[in-house]
C-alpha atoms as a PDB file:
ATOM      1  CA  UNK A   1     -17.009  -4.249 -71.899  1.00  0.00           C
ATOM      2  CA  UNK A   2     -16.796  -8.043 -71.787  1.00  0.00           C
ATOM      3  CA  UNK A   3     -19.184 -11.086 -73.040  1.00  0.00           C
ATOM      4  CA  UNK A   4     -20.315 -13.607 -71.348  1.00  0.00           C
ATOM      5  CA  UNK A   5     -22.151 -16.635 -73.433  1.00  0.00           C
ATOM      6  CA  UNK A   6     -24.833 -14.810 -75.483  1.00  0.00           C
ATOM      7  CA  UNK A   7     -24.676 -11.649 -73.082  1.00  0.00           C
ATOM      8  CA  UNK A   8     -22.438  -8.409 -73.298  1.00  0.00           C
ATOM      9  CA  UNK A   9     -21.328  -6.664 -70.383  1.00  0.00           C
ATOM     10  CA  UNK A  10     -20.720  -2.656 -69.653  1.00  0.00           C
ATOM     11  CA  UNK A  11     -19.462  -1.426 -66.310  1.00  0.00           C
ATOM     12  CA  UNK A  12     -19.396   1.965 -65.006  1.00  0.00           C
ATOM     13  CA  UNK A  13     -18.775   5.493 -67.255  1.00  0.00           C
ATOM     14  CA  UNK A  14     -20.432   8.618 -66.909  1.00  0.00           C
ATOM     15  CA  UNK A  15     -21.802  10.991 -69.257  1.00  0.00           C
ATOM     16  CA  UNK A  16     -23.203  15.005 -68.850  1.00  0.00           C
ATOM     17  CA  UNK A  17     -25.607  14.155 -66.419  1.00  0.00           C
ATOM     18  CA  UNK A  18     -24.253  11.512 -63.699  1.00  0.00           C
ATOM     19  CA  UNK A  19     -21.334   8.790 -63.355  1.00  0.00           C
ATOM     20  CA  UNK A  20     -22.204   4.602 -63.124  1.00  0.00           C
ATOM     21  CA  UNK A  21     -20.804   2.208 -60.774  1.00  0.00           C
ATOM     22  CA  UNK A  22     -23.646  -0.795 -62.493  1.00  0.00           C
ATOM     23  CA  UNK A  23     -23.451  -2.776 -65.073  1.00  0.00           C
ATOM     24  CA  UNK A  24     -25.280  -3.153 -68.077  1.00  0.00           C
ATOM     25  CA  UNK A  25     -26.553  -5.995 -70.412  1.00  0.00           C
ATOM     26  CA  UNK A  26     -26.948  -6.781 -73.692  1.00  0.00           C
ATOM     27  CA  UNK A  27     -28.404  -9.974 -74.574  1.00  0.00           C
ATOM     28  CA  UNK A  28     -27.539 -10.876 -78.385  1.00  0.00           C
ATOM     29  CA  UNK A  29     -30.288 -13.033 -78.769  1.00  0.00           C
ATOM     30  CA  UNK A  30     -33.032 -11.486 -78.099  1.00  0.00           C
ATOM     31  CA  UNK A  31     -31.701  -8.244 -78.743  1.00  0.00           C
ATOM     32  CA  UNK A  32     -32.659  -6.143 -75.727  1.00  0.00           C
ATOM     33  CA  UNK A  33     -30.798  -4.047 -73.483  1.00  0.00           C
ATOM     34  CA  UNK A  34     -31.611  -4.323 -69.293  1.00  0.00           C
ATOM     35  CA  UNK A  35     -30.183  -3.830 -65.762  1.00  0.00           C
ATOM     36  CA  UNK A  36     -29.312  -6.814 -63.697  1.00  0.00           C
ATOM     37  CA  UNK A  37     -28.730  -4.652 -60.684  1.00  0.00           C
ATOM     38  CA  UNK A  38     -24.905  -5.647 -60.341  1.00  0.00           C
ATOM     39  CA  UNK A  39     -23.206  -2.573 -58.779  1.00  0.00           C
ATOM     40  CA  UNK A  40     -19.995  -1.572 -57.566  1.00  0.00           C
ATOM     41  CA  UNK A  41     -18.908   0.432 -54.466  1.00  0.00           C
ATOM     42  CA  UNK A  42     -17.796   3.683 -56.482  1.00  0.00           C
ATOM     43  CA  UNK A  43     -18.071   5.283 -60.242  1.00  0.00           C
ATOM     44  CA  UNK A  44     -15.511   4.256 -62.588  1.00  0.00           C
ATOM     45  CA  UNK A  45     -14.338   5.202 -65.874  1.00  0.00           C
ATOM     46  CA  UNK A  46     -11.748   5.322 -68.472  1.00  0.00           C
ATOM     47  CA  UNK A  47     -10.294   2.065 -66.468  1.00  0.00           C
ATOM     48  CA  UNK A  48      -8.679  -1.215 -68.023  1.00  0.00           C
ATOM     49  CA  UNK A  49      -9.794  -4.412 -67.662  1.00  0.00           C
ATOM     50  CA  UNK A  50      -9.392  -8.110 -68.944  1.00  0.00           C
ATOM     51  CA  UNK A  51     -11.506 -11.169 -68.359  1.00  0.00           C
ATOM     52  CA  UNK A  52      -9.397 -14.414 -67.358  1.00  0.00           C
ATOM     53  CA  UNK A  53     -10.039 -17.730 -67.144  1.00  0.00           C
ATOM     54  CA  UNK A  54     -10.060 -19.530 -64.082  1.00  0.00           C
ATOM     55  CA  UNK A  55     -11.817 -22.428 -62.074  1.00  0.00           C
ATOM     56  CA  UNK A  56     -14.760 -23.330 -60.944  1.00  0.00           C
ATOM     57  CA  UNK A  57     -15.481 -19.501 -62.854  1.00  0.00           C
ATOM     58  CA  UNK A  58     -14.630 -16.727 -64.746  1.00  0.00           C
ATOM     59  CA  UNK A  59     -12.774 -13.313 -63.459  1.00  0.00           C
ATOM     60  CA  UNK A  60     -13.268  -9.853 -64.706  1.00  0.00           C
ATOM     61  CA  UNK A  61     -10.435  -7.599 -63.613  1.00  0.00           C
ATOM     62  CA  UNK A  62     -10.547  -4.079 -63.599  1.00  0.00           C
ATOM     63  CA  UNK A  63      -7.402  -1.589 -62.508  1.00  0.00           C
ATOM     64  CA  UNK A  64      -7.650   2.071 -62.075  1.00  0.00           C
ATOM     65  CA  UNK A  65      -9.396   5.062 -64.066  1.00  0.00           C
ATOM     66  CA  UNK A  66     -11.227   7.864 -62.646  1.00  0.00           C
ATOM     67  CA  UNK A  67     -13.534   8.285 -59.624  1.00  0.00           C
ATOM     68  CA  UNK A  68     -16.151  10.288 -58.492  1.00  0.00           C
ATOM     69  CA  UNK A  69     -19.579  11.183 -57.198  1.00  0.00           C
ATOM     70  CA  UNK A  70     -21.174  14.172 -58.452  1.00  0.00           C
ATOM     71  CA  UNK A  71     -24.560  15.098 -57.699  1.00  0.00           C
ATOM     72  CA  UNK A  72     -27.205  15.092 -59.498  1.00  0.00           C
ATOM     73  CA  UNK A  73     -27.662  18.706 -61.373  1.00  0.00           C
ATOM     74  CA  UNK A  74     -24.335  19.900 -59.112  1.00  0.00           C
ATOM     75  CA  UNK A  75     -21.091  21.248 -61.573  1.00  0.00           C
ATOM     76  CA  UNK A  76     -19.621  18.699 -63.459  1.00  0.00           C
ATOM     77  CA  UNK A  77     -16.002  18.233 -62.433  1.00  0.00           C
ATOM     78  CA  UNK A  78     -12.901  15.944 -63.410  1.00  0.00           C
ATOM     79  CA  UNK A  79     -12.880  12.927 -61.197  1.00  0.00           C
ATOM     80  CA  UNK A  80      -9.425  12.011 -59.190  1.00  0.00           C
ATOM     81  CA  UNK A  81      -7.340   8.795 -60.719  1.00  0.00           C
ATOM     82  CA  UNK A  82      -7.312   5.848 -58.883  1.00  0.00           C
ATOM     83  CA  UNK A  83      -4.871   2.887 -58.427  1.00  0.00           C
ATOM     84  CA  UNK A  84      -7.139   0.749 -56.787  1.00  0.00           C
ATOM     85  CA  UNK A  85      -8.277  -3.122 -58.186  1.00  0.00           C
ATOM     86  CA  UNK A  86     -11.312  -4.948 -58.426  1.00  0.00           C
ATOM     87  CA  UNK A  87     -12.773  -8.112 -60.111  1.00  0.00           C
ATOM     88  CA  UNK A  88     -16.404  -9.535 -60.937  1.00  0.00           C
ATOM     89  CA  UNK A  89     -16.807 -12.990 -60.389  1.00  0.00           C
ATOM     90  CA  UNK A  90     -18.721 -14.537 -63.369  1.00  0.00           C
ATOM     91  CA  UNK A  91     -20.572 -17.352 -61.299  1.00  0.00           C
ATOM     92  CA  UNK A  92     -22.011 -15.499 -58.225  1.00  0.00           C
ATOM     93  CA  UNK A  93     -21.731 -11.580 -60.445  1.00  0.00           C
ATOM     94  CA  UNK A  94     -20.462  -9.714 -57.745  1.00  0.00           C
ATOM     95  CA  UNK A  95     -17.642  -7.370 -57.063  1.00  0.00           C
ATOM     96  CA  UNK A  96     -14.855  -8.105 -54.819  1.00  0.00           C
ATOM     97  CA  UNK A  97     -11.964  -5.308 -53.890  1.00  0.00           C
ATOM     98  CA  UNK A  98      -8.217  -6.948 -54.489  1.00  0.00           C
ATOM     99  CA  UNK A  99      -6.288  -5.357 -51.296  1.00  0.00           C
ATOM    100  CA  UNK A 100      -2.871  -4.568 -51.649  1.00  0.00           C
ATOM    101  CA  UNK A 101      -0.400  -3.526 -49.194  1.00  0.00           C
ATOM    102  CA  UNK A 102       0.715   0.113 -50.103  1.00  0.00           C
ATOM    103  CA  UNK A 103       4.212   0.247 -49.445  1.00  0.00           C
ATOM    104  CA  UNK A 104       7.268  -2.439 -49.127  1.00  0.00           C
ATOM    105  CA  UNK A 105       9.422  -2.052 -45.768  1.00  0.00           C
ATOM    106  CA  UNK A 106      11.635   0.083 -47.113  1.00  0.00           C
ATOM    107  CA  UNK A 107       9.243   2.819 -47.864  1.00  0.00           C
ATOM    108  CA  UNK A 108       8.670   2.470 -51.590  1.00  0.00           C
ATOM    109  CA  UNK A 109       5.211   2.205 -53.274  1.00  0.00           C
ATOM    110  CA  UNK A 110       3.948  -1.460 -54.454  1.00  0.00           C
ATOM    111  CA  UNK A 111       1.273  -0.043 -56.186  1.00  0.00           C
ATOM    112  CA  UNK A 112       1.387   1.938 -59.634  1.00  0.00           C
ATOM    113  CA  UNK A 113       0.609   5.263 -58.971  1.00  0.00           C
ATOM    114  CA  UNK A 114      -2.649   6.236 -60.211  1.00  0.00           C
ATOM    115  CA  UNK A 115      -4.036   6.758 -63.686  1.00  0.00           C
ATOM    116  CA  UNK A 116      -6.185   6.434 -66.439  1.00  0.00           C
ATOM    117  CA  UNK A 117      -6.454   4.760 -69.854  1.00  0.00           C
ATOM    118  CA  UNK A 118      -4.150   1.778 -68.878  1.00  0.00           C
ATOM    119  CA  UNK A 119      -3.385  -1.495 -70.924  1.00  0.00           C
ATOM    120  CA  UNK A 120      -4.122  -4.752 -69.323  1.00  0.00           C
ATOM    121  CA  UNK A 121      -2.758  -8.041 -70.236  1.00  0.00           C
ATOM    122  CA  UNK A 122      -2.937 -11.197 -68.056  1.00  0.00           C
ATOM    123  CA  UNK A 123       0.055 -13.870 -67.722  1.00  0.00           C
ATOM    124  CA  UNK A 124      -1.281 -17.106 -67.744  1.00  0.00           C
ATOM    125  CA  UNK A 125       1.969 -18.796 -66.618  1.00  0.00           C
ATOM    126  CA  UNK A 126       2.028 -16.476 -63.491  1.00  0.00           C
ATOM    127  CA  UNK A 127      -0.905 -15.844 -63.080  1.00  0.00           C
ATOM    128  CA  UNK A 128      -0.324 -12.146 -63.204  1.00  0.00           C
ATOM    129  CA  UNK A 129      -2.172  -9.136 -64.354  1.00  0.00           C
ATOM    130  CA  UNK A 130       0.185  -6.834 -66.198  1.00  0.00           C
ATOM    131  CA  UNK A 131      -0.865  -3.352 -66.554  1.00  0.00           C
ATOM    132  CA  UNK A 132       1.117  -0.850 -69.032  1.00  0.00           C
ATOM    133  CA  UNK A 133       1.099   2.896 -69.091  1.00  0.00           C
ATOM    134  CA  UNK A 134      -1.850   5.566 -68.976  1.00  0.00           C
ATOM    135  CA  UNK A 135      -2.118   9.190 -68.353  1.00  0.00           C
ATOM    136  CA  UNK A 136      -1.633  10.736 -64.858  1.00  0.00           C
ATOM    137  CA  UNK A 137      -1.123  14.450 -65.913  1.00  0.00           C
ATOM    138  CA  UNK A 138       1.067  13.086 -68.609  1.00  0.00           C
ATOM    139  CA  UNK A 139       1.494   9.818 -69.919  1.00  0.00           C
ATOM    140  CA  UNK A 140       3.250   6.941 -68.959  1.00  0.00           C
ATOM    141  CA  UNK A 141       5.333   3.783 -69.853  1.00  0.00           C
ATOM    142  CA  UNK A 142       6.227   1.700 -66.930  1.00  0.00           C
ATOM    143  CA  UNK A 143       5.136  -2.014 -66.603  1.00  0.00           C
ATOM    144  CA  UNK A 144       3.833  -3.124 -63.292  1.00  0.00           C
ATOM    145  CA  UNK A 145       2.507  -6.939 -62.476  1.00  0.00           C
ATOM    146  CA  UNK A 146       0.042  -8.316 -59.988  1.00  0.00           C
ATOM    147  CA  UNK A 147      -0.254 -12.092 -58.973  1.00  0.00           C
ATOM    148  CA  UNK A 148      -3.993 -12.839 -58.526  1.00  0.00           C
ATOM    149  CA  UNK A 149      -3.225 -16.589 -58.610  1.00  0.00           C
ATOM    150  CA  UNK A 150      -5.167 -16.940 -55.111  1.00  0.00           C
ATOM    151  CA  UNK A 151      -8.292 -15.523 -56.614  1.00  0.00           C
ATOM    152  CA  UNK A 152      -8.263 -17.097 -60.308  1.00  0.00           C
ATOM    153  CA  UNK A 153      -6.140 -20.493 -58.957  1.00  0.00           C
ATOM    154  CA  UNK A 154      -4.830 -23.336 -60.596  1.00  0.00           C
ATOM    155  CA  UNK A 155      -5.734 -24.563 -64.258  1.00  0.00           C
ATOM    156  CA  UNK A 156      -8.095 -27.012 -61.981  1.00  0.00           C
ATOM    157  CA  UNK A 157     -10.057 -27.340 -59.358  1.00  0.00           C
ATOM    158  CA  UNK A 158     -11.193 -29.607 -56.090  1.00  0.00           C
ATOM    159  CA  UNK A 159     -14.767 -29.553 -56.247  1.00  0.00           C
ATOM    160  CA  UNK A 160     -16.521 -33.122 -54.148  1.00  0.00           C
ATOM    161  CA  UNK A 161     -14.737 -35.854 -52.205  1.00  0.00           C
ATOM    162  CA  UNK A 162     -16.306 -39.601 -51.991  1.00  0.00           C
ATOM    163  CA  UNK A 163     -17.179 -40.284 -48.904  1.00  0.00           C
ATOM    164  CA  UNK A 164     -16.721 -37.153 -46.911  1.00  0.00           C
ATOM    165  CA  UNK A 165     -15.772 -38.616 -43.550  1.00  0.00           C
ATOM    166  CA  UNK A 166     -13.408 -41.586 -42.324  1.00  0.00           C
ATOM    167  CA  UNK A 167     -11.957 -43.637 -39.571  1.00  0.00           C
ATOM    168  CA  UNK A 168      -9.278 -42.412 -37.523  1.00  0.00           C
ATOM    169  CA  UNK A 169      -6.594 -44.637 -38.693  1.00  0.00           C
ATOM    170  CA  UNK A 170      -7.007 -43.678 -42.573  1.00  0.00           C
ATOM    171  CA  UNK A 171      -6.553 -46.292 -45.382  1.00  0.00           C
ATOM    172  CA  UNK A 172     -10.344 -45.460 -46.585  1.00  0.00           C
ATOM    173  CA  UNK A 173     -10.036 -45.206 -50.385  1.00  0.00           C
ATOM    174  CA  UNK A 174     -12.032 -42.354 -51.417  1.00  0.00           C
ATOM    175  CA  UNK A 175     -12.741 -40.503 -55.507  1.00  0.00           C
ATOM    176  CA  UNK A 176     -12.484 -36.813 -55.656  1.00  0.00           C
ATOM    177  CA  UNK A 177     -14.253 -34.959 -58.436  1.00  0.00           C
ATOM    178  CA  UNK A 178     -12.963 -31.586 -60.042  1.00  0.00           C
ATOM    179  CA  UNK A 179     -11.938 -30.139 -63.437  1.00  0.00           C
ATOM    180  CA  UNK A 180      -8.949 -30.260 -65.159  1.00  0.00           C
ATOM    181  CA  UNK A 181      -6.946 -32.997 -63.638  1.00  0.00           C
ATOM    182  CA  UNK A 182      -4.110 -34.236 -65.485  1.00  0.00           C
ATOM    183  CA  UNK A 183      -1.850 -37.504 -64.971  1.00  0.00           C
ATOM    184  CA  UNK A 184       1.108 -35.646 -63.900  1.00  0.00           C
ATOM    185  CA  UNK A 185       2.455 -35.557 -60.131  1.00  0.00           C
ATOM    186  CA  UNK A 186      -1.041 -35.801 -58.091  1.00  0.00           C
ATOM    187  CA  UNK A 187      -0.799 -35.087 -54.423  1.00  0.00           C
ATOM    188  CA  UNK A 188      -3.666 -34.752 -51.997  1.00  0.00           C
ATOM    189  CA  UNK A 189      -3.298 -32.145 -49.184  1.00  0.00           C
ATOM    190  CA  UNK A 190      -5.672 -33.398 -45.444  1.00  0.00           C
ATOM    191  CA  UNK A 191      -4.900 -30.199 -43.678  1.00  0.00           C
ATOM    192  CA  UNK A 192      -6.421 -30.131 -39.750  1.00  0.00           C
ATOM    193  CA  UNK A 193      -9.184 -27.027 -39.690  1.00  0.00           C
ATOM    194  CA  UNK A 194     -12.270 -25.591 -41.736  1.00  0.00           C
ATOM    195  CA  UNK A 195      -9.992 -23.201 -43.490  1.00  0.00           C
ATOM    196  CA  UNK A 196      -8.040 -24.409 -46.803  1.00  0.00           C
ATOM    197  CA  UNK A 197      -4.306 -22.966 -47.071  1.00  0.00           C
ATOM    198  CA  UNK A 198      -2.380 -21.355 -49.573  1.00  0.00           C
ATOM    199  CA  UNK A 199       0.662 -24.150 -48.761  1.00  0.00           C
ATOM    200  CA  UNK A 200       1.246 -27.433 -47.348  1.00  0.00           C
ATOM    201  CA  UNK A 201       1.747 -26.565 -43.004  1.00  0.00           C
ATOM    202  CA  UNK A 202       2.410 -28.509 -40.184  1.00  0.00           C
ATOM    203  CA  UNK A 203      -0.777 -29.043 -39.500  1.00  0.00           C
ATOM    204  CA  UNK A 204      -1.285 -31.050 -43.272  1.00  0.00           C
ATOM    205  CA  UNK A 205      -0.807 -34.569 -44.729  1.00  0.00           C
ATOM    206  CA  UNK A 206       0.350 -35.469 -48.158  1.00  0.00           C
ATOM    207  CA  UNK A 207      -0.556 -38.374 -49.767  1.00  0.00           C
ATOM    208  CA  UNK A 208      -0.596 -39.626 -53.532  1.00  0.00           C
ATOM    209  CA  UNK A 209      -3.226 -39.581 -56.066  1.00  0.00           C
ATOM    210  CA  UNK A 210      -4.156 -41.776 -58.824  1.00  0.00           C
ATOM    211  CA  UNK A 211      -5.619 -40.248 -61.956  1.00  0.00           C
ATOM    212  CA  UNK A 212      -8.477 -41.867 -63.504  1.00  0.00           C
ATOM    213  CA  UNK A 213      -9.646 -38.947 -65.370  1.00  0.00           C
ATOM    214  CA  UNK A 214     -10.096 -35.337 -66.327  1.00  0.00           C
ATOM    215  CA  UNK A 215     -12.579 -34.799 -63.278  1.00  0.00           C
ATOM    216  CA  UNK A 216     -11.703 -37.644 -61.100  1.00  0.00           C
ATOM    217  CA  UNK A 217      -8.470 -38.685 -59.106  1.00  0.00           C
ATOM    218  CA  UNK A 218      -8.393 -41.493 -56.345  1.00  0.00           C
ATOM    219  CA  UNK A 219      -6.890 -41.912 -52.691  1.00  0.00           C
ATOM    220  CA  UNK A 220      -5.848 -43.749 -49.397  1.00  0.00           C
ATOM    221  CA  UNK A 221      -6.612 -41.532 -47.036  1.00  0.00           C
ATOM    222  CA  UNK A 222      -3.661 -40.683 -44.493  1.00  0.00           C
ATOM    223  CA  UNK A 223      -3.627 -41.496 -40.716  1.00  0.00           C
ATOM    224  CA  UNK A 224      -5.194 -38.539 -38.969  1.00  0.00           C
ATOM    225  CA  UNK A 225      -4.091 -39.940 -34.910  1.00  0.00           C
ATOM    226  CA  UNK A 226      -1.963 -37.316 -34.478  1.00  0.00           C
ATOM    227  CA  UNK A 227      -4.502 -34.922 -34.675  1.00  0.00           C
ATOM    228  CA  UNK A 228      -7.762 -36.681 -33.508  1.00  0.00           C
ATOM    229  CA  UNK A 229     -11.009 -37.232 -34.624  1.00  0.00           C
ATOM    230  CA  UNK A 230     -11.088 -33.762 -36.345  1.00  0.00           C
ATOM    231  CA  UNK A 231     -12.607 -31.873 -39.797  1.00  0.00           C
ATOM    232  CA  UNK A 232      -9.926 -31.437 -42.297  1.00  0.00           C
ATOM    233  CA  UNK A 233      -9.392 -29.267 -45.777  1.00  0.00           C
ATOM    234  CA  UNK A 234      -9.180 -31.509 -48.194  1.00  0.00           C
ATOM    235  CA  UNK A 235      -7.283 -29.679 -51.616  1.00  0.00           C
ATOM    236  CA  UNK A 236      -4.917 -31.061 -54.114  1.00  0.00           C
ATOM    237  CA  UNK A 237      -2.072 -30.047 -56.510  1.00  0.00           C
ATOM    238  CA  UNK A 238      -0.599 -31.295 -59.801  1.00  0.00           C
ATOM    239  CA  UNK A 239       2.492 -31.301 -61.106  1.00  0.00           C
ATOM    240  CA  UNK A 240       3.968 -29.027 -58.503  1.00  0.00           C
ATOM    241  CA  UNK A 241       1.804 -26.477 -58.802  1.00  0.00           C
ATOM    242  CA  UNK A 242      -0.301 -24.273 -56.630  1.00  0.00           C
ATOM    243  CA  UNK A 243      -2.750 -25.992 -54.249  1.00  0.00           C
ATOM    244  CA  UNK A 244      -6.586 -25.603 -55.320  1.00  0.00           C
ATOM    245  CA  UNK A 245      -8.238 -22.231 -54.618  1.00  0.00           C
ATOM    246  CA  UNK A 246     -11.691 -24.983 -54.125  1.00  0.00           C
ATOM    247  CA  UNK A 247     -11.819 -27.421 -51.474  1.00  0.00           C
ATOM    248  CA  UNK A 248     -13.893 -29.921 -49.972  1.00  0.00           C
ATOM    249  CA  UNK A 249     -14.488 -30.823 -46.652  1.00  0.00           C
ATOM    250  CA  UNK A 250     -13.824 -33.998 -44.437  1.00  0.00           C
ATOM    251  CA  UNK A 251     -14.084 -35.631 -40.724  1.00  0.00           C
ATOM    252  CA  UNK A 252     -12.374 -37.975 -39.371  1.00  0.00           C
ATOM    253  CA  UNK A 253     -13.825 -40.574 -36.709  1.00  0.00           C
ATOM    254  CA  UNK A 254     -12.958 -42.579 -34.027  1.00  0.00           C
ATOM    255  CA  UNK A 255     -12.134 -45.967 -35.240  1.00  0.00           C
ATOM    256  CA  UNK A 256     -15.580 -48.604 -33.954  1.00  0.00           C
ATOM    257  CA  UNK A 257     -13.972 -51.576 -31.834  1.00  0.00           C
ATOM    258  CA  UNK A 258     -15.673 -54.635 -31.564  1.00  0.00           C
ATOM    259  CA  UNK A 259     -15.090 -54.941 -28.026  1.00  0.00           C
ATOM    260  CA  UNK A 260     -17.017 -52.189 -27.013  1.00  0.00           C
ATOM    261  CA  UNK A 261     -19.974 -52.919 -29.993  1.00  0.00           C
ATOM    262  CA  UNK A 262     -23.102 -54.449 -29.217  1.00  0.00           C
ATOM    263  CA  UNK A 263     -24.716 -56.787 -31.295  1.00  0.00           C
ATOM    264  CA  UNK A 264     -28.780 -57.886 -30.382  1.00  0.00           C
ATOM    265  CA  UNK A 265     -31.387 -59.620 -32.406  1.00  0.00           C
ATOM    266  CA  UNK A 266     -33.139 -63.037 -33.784  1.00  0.00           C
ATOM    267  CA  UNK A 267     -30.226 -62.951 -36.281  1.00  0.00           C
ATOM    268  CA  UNK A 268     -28.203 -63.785 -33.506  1.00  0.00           C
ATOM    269  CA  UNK A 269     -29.862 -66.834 -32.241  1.00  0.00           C
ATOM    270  CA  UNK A 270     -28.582 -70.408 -32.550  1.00  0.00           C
ATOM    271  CA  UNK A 271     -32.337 -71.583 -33.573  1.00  0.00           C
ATOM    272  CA  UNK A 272     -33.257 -69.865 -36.593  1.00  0.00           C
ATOM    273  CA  UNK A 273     -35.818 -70.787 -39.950  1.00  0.00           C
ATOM    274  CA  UNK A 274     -33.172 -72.018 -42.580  1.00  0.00           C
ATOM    275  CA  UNK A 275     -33.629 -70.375 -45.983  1.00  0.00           C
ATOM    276  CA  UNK A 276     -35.654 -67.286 -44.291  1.00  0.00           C
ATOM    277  CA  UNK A 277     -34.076 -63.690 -44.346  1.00  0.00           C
ATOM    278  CA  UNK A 278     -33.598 -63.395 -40.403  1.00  0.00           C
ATOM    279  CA  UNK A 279     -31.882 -59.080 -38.933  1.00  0.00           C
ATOM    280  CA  UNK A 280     -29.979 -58.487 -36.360  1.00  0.00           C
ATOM    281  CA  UNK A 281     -28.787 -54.862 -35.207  1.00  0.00           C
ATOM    282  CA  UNK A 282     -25.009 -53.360 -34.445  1.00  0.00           C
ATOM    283  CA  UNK A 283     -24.569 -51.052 -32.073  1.00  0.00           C
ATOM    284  CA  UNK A 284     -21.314 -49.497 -32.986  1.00  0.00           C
ATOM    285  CA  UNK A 285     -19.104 -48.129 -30.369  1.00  0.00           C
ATOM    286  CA  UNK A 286     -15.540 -46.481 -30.366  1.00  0.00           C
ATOM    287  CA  UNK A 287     -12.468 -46.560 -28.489  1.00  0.00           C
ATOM    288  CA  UNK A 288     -14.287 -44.286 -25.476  1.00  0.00           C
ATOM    289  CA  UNK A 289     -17.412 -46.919 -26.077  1.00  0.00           C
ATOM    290  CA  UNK A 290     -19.207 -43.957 -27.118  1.00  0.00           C
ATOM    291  CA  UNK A 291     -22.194 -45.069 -29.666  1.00  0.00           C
ATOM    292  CA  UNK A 292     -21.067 -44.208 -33.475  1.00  0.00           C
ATOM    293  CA  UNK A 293     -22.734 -41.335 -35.086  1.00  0.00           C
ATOM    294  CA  UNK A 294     -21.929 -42.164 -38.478  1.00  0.00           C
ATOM    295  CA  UNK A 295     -21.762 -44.946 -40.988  1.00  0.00           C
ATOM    296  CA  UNK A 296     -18.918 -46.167 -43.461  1.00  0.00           C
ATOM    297  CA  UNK A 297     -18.119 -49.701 -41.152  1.00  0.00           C
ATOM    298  CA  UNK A 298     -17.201 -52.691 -43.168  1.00  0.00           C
ATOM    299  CA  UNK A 299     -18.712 -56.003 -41.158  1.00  0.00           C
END
C-alpha cells in the first residue's frame, strides 16, 4: 500500500478465489473505492516495497514475494518466490521491470535469492534500495543493496532550455528551467546525439552555469564546429553529482554570413518618405549559401 495526494494505493495479493497483478484505489475524499485499470505483468504478494522521491516524479519500488497464476476454480496452490524488481512511476502510473544482470564474472549471484516478506528501506545518499531478510523455506538476515539512481536521478532535474537551437560557433546565452537547482558547482553537459548519457563522453561539452534560481540556471553555449551543425542532449549536474535523468533537446546551425545573404526591398532604397515606417526583407544564407531555416539572427 502507498498514498498518493488524497488517494491510497493497493497492488497485487490474492485471496481463496484468484491472485491480483492491479491496483486498487481509495480516494479519501470522497470515500469510494475503484479500479484505475493499472496492471502488472504477473500476481504478486507478500512483497516489500517503498515509495521514493525523485524528479520530475515519484517511484514505487517493489522487490520480490510470491508468484503465480492459478485458474479460476483450479486447486489452490503455494506460489514460487521471486527475486525479481519492479517500480510504478507516479506521473505516467505504469509499471516498469528493473533488469539486473544475474551473475558477476566470477560466477556468483548479484541478486538476493528469492523470498518473501522482505524489509525495504531506500538510501537517499546512494540512491539505493536496501532490502533485509524474509522467508525462503526459512528465514533470513542478509542485507543486499540496489542503486536505482538512473531511474529516480538526481535531487533535480533538466526540464526546458531557452532557445532550443543555436549558431554553430556557440556564445548564444540561453536559461534552462528545472527543479531543484542549487548555487553550488553548475555545469552544463551539450552531448552530440538524441540520446542523453549516464556520464560526460567524448562526444560532450562542458560548460559553466550561473544560478539564478531554484528552477532556473543560465549559459554560453559551447562551440559545437567540431561536430557540425548537429542535435545535441542538453543535461546538467550540480555539485559533482550525477548528470540529470531529464533532458532537453538542442540543434545547432550553420552560422548566416552576410556575404552570401540577400537583402531586397523599398527599405533599401536611397529615396525613401522620412518619418514613414518603410520593410525590407533578409534572406539569410550560411556558409554553403544555403537559405536559413531558422531564426535567432541578431541584425
Amino acid at each position: 500500500m502507498f498514498s498518493v495526494g488524497t488517494k491510497l494505493y493497493i497492488y497485487g495479493g490474492w485471496n481463496s478465489e484468484s491472485q491480483f497483478t492491479n491496483t486498487i484505489t481509495f480516494d479519501l475524499v470522497t470515500k469510494e473505492w475503484y479500479d484505475p485499470d493499472i496492471y502488472n505483468e504477473t500476481p504478486r504478494w507478500n512483497h516489500c516495497g517503498i515509495m521514493v522521491e525523485a524528479i520530475p516524479s515519484w517511484k514505487y519500488f517493489i522487490f520480490g514475494g510470491e508468484t503465480g497464476d492459478f485458474p479460476e476454480g483450479g486447486p489452490r496452490n503455494f506460489g514460487s518466490f521471486t527475486n525479481t524488481a519492479c517500480f510504478l512511476d507516479i506521473e505516467t502510473m505504469r509499471w516498469s521491470t528493473i533488469f539486473l544482470d544475474d551473475t558477476s564474472q566470477d560466477g556468483k549471484p548479484l541478486q538476493p535469492s528469492a523470498r518473501e516478506y522482505s524489509a525495504m528501506a531506500y538510501d537517499q545518499k546512494s540512491s539505493s534500495l536496501l532490502v533485509f531478510g524474509g522467508w525462503s523455506n526459512g528465514w533470513l538476515n542478509d542485507l543486499h543493496s540496489l542503486n536505482v539512481g538512473k531511474i529516480t536521478g538526481p535531487p533535480y532535474a533538466l526540464t526546458e532550455i531557452i532557445p532550443n537551437l543555436g549558431q554553430l560557433s556557440g556564445n548564444v546565452p540561453v536559461i534552462i528551467k528545472g527543479v531543484g537547482f542549487k548555487d553550488a558547482n553548475i555545469k552544463i553537459i551539450f552531448t552530440c546525439g538524441k540520446t542523453p548519457v549516464d556520464a560526460p563522453s567524448k562526444l560532450s561539452i562542458e560548460v559553466p552555469g550561473t544560478f539564478i534560481s531554484e528552477t532556473e540556471v543560465s549559459c554560453i553555449t559551447p562551440s559545437y564546429e567540431q561536430f557540425g551543425p548537429k542535435d545535441a542532449i542538453v543535461q546538467l549536474s550540480l555539485q559533482g553529482g550525477d548528470l540529470t535523468t531529464t533532458w532537453a533537446p538542442f540543434t545547432y546551425f550553420m552560422n548566416t554570413r552576410a556575404y552570401k545573404s540577400l537583402a531586397y526591398g523599398p527599405g533599401l532604397l536611397h529615396d525613401c518618405a522620412v518619418g514613414n515606417p518603410i520593410e525590407f526583407i533578409i534572406q539569410a544564407r550560411n556558409d554553403l549559401g544555403e537559405n536559413r531555416k531558422s531564426g535567432r539572427d541578431n541584425f
